[in-house]
Structures are given as structure tokens and as C-alpha cells.
Protein backbone atom coordinates (compact mmCIF):
# COMPACT_ATOMS: atom_id res chain seq x y z
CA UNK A 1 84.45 101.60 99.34
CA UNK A 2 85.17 103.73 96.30
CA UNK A 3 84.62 107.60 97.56
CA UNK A 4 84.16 111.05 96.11
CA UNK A 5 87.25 111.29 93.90
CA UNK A 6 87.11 107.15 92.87
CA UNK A 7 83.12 107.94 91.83
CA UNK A 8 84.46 111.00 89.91
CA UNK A 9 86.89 109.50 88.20
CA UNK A 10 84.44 107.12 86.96
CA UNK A 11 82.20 109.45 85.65
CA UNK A 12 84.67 111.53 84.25
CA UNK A 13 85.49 108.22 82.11
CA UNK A 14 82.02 107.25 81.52
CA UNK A 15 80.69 110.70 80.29
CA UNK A 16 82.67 111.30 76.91
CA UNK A 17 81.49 107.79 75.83
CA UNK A 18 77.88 107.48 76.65
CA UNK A 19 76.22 110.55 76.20
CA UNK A 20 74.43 110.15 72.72
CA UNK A 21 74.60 106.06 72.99
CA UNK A 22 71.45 104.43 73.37
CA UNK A 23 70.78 101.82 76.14
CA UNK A 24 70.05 97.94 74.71
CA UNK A 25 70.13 95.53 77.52
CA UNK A 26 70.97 94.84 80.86
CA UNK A 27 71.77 91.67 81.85
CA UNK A 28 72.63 90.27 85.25
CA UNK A 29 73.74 87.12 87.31
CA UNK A 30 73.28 88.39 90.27
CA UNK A 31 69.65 89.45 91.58
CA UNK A 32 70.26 91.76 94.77
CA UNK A 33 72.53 93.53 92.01
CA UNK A 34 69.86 94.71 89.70
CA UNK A 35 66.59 94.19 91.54
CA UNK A 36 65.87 98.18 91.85
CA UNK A 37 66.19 98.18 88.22
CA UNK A 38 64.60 95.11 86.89
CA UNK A 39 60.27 96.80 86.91
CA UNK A 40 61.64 99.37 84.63
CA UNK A 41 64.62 98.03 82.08
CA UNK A 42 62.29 98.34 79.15
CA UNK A 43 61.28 101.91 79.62
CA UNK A 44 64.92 102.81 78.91
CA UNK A 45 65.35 100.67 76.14
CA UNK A 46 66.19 102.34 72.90
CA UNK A 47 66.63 105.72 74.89
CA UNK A 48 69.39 107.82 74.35
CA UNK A 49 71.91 108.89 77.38
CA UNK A 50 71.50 112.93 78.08
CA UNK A 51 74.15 113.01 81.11
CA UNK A 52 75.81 111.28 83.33
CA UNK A 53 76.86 112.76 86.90
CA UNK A 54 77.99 112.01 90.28
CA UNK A 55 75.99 112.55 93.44
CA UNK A 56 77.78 111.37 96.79
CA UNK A 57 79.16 108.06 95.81
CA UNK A 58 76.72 107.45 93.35
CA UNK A 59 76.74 107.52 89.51
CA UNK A 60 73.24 108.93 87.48
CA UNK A 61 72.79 108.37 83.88
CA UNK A 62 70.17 109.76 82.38
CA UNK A 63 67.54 109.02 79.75
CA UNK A 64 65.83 111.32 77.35
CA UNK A 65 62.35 110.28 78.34
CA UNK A 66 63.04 111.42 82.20
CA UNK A 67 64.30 108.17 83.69
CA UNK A 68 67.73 107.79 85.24
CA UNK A 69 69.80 104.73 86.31
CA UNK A 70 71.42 104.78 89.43
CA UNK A 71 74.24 102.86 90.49
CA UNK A 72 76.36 102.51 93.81
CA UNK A 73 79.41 100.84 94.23
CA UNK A 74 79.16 100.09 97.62
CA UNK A 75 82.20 98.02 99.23
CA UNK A 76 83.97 96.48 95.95
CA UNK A 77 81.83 97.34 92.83
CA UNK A 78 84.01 98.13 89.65
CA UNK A 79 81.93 99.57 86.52
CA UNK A 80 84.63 98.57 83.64
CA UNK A 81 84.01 99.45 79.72
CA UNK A 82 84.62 96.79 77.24
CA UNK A 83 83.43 95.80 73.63
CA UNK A 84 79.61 94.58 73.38
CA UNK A 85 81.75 90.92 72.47
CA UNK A 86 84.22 91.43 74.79
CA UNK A 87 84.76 88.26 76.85
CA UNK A 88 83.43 87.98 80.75
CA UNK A 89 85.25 89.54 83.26
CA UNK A 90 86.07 88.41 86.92
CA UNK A 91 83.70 88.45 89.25
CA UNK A 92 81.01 90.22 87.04
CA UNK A 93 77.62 90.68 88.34
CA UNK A 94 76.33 92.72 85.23
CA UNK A 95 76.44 94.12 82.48
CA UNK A 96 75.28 97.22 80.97
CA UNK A 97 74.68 97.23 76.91
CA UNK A 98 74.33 100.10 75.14
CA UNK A 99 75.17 100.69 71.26
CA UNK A 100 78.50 99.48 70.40
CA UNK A 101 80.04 99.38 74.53
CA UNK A 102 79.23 97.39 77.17
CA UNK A 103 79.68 98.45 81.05
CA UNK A 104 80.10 95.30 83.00
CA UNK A 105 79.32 95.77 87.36
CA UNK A 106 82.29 93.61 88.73
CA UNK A 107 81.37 93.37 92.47
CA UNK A 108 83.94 91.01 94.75
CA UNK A 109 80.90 91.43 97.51
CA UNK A 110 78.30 91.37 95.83
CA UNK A 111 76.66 94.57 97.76
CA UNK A 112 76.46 97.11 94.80
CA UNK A 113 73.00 98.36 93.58
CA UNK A 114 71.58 99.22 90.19
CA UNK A 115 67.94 101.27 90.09
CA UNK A 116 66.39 102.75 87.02
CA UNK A 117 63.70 105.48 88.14
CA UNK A 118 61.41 108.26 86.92
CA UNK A 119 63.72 111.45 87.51
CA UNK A 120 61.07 112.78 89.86
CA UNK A 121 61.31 109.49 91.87
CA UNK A 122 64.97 108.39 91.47
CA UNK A 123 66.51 110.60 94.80
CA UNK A 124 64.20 109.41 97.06
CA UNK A 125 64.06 105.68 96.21
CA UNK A 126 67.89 105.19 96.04
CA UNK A 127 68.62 107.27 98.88
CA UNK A 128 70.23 110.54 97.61
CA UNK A 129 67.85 112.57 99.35
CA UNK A 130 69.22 111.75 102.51
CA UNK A 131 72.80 112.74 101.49
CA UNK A 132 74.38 116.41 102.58
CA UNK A 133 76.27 118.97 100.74
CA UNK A 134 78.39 118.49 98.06
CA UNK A 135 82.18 119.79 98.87
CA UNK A 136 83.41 120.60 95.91
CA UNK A 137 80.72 122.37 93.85
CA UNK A 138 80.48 125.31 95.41
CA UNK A 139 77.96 124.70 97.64
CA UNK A 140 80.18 124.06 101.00
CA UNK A 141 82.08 127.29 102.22
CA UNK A 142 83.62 127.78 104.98
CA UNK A 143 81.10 129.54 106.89
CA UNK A 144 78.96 126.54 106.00
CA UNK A 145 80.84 124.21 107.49
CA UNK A 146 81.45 125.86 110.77
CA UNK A 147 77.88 126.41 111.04
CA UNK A 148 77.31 122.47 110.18
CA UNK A 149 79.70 121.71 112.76
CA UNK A 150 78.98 123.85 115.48
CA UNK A 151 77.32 122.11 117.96
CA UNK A 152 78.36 118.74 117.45
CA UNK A 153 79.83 116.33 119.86
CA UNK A 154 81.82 113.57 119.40
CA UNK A 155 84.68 112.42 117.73
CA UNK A 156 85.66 114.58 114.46
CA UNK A 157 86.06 111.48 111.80
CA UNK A 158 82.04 110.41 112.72
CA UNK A 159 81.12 114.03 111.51
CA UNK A 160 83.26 113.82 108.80
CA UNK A 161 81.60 110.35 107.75
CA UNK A 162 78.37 111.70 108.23
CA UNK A 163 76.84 111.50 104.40
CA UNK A 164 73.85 113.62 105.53
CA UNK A 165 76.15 116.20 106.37
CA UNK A 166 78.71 116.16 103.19
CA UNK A 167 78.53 113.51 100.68
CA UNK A 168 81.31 111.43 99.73
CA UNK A 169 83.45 111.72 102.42
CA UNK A 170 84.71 108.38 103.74
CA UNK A 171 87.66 106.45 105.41
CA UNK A 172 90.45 107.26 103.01
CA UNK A 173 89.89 111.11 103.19
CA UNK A 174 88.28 111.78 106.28
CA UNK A 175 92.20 110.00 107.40
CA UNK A 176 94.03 112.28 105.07
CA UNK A 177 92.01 115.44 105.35
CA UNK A 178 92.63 115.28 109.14
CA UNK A 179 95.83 115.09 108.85
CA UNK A 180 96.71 118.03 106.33
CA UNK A 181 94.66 119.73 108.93
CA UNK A 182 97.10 118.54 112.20
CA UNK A 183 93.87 117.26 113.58
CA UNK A 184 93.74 113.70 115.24
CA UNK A 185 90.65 112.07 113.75
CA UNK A 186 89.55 111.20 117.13
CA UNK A 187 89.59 114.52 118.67
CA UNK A 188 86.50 115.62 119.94
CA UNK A 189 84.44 118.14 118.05
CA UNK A 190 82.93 120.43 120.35
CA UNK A 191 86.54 121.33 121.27
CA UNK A 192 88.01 122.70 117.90
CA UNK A 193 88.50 126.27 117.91
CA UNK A 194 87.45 128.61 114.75
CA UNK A 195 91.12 128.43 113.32
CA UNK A 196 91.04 124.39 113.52
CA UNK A 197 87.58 124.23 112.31
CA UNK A 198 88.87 126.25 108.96
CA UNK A 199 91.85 123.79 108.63
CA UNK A 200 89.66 121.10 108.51
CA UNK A 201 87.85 122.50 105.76
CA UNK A 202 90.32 123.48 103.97
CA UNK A 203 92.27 119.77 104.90
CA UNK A 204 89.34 117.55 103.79
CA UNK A 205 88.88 119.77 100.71
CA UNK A 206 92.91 119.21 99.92
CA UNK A 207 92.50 115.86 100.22
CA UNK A 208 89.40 115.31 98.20
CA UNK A 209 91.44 117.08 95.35
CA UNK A 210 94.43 115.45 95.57
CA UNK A 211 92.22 111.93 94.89
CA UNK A 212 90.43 113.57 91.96
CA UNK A 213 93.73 115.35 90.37
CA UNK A 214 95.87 111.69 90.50
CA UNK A 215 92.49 109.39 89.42
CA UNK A 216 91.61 108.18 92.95
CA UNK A 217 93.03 105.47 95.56
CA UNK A 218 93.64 102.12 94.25
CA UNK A 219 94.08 99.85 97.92
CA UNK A 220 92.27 97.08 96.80
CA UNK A 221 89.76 97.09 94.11
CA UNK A 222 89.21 100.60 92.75
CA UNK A 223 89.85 100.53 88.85
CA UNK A 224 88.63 103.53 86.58
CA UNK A 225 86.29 102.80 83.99
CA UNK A 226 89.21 101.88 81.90
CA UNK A 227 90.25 99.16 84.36
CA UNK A 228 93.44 101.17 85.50
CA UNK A 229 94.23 101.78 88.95
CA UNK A 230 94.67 105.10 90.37
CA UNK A 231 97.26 106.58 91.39
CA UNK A 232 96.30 108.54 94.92
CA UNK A 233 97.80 105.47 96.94
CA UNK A 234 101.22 106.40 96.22
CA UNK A 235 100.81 109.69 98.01
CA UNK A 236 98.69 109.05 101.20
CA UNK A 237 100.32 110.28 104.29
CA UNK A 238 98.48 108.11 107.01
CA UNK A 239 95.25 105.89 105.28
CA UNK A 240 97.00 102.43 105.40
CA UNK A 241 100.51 102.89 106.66
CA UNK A 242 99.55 102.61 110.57
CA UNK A 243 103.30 101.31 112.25
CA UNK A 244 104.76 103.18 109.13
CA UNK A 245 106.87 106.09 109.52
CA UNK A 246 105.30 109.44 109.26
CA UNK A 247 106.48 111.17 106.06
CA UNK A 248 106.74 114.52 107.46
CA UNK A 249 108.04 113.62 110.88
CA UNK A 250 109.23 110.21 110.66
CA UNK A 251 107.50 109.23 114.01
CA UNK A 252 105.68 105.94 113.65
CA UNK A 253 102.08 106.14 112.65
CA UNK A 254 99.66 105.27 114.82
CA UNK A 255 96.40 102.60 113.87
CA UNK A 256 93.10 102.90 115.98
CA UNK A 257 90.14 102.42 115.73
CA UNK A 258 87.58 105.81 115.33
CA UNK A 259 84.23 106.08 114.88
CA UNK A 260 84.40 102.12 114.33
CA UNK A 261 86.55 102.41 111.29
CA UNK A 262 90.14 102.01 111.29
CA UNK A 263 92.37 105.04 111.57
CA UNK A 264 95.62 106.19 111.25
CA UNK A 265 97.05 109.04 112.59
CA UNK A 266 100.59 110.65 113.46
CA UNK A 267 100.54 111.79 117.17
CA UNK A 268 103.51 114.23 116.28
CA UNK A 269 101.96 115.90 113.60
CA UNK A 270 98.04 115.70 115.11
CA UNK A 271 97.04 117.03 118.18
């Protein structure tokens, strides 16, 4: 699933060339795609694009007239931009007209979701009310976090999954965060002392960075909205490489599973 720093990317792509545009169509072959959007298409037709921003893993564009359209990549989604007569891409679900450009929803899956909403509406319908802080904002600090995580119990990588906790957060960086902090993913958080707890902020915060600075991870399906891959992938130190050799230590990698998602850690380097 694309996370925090594949979502940015996108709208860091998307915002120079659709603020101003006006929305014309959208069109789609799939139904679970689009059916959150499908009441209110026409009260967005014609409307111009004010902003578009990233909440969690999800992408906002909003209307002049106070409606916004919402979409969420889930497992495989790909938001591409091509040429109103551009030909149909592989495995396209949708597409997204507005004057002169076209965004088309490529979704392997088929789990991604499209709403369009009132702006007073649009959080709580799609979900985004439910999600936590945002990391990178400003509005996590350290003290923050150790007050977040105080008191929890389990395995670290859950908490760090946790979207009502911090948004955007998932497999790739909760694995990479952990280990810039020498923290095993499956260590148990009730246990971490005040100095671990801070280099897991600061670890997860790296790592989230890192994705954003080199245009996200590109494993499987991540493209930017330019349909180029990113080029995190080529710099993880554990997500993927489980019987690998550890880059710093050169002790082999070890896969598990945490927090039902697979993990990879290096016991060397972790503790």
C-alpha cells in the first residue's frame, strides 16, 4: 500500500497541474471504485480546483464551491496523468477529466476509493476523522509521542501502524524507522526506556523523510503521478531483504511475522 511519502509524492505532482483546472467528467469501469462519488459528480462539474493536499494516505482536491474529492489508494491504486486523448492504460478503473489532463485510477485490486463530499462532510464520511497526528507537520514532537506511547502494551510495529495514532505510517517505514532506531519491531512497548522511545521518533521520522526526499518506494506498483517509479527501494536497509545481508553489519536479516505483517529485522543491529 502506497504510504506517507508515496501519497506525498503524488500530490506534490498533482498540485502544480490542477490547481486552476476545472473538473469535466469522471468516468469509471469499475463501481466499488467510484460509488462514494457517483450522488455528487455533477456538483463539481465546471468547478475550479483550489488545493490539493495529503491527509494520512489520502489525497483531497478541492472545489471552489466547498466540495472536495477524496481518493485512497488502498493496496495497488496508481493515479497517473495523461492527455484528455491519451490512450487507456493497464488495469484502469477511472478516470478523472478535467480541462486539458486526464488522471486515470489504475488499481491491480481493485480496492481503491473515490468520494466527492461537502467539505463539512468529507472527513467523516471517508474516514479521516478517525486518523491521528500528522508526523511531519509540526504537529508530532517528541514529547507528544512519548506521551502517545506511554502506556501501551504490545509489540512496537502495531503502535506504529496504528493510523489513529499517526497517520501514514505503514509496513515499509514502521520496518525502516525501527531499525534507524536499533529497535526490533517486535519488541514490546511498555519496555522502551525514555532514550529508546526518542530514537524511535526520531527513526520513524528519518525514515519517513528519506521516502519523501528520493520520491517514495517503488516494490511493486507505486508510480508517481508521472508514471515513474521511485527511487526509496534502492536504499531500504531491512523492508524486503529478509535472508539478505544486513548493510551495516552484514549479519543475515531476519523475516517474521509482527503485528500480522511481515517484518524484517537485523538481530545484530536491533535489540
Amino acid at each position: 500500500m502506497p504510504e506517507l511519502p508515496e501519497v506525498e509524492t503524488i500530490v506534490s505532482d498533482l498540485k502544480p497541474v490542477l490547481v486552476g483546472r476545472f473538473f469535466v467528467d469522471l468516468v469509471g469501469t469499475h463501481e466499488n471504485t467510484i460509488i462514494g462519488a457517483l450522488d455528487n459528480v455533477a456538483t463539481v462539474r465546471d468547478k475550479r480546483v483550489v488545493e490539493v493536499s495529503r491527509r494520512g494516505k489520502f489525497i483531497n482536491i478541492f472545489f471552489e464551491n466547498d466540495y472536495v474529492m477524496t481518493i485512497h489508494l488502498r493496496m495497488s491504486g496508481r493515479i497517473i496523468s495523461r492527455g484528455i486523448d491519451d490512450e487507456i492504460l493497464r488495469f484502469e478503473r477511472m478516470r478523472i477529466d478535467f480541462n486539458s489532463i486526464s488522471l486515470r485510477f489504475c488499481d491491480v485490486r481493485k480496492f481503491g476509493r473515490v468520494w466527492i463530499c461537502k467539505a463539512s462532510e468529507y472527513e467523516e464520511v471517508t474516514g479521516i476523522s478517525r486518523l491521528g497526528v500528522e508526523p511531519l507537520n509540526g504537529d508530532l514532537n517528541l514529547e507528544k509521542f512519548t506521551k502517545m506511547m506511554n502506556g501501551k502494551s504490545g509489540v512496537v510495529k502495531k503502535w506504529l501502524l496504528d493510523q489513529s495514532l499517526i497517520a501514514g505510517v505503514g509496513n515499509i517505514y514502521a520496518d525502516e524507522g525501527c531499525f534507524y532506531a536499533g529497535i526490533r519491531p517486535g519488541a514490546r512497548m511498555e519496555n522502551l526506556k525514555k532514550k529508546e522511545l526518542e530514537k524511535l521518533f526520531e527513526g520513524v521520522l528519518k525514515a519517513l523523510r528519506q521516502g519523501i526526499k528520493n520520491r517514495g518506494t517503488s516494490i511493486s506498483d507505486f508510480q508517481d503521478a508521472n508514471g515513474r517509479k521511485g527511487r526509496n527501494q534502492e536504499l531500504l536497509y531491512v523492508y524486503g531483504r529478509g535472508g539478505e545481508e544486513c548493510l551495516k553489519c552484514k549479519n543475515i536479516l531476519k523475516r517474521t511475522v509482527v503485528a500480522g505483517r511481515g517484518t524484517v529485522y537485523c538481530e545484530q543491529c536491533q535489540k
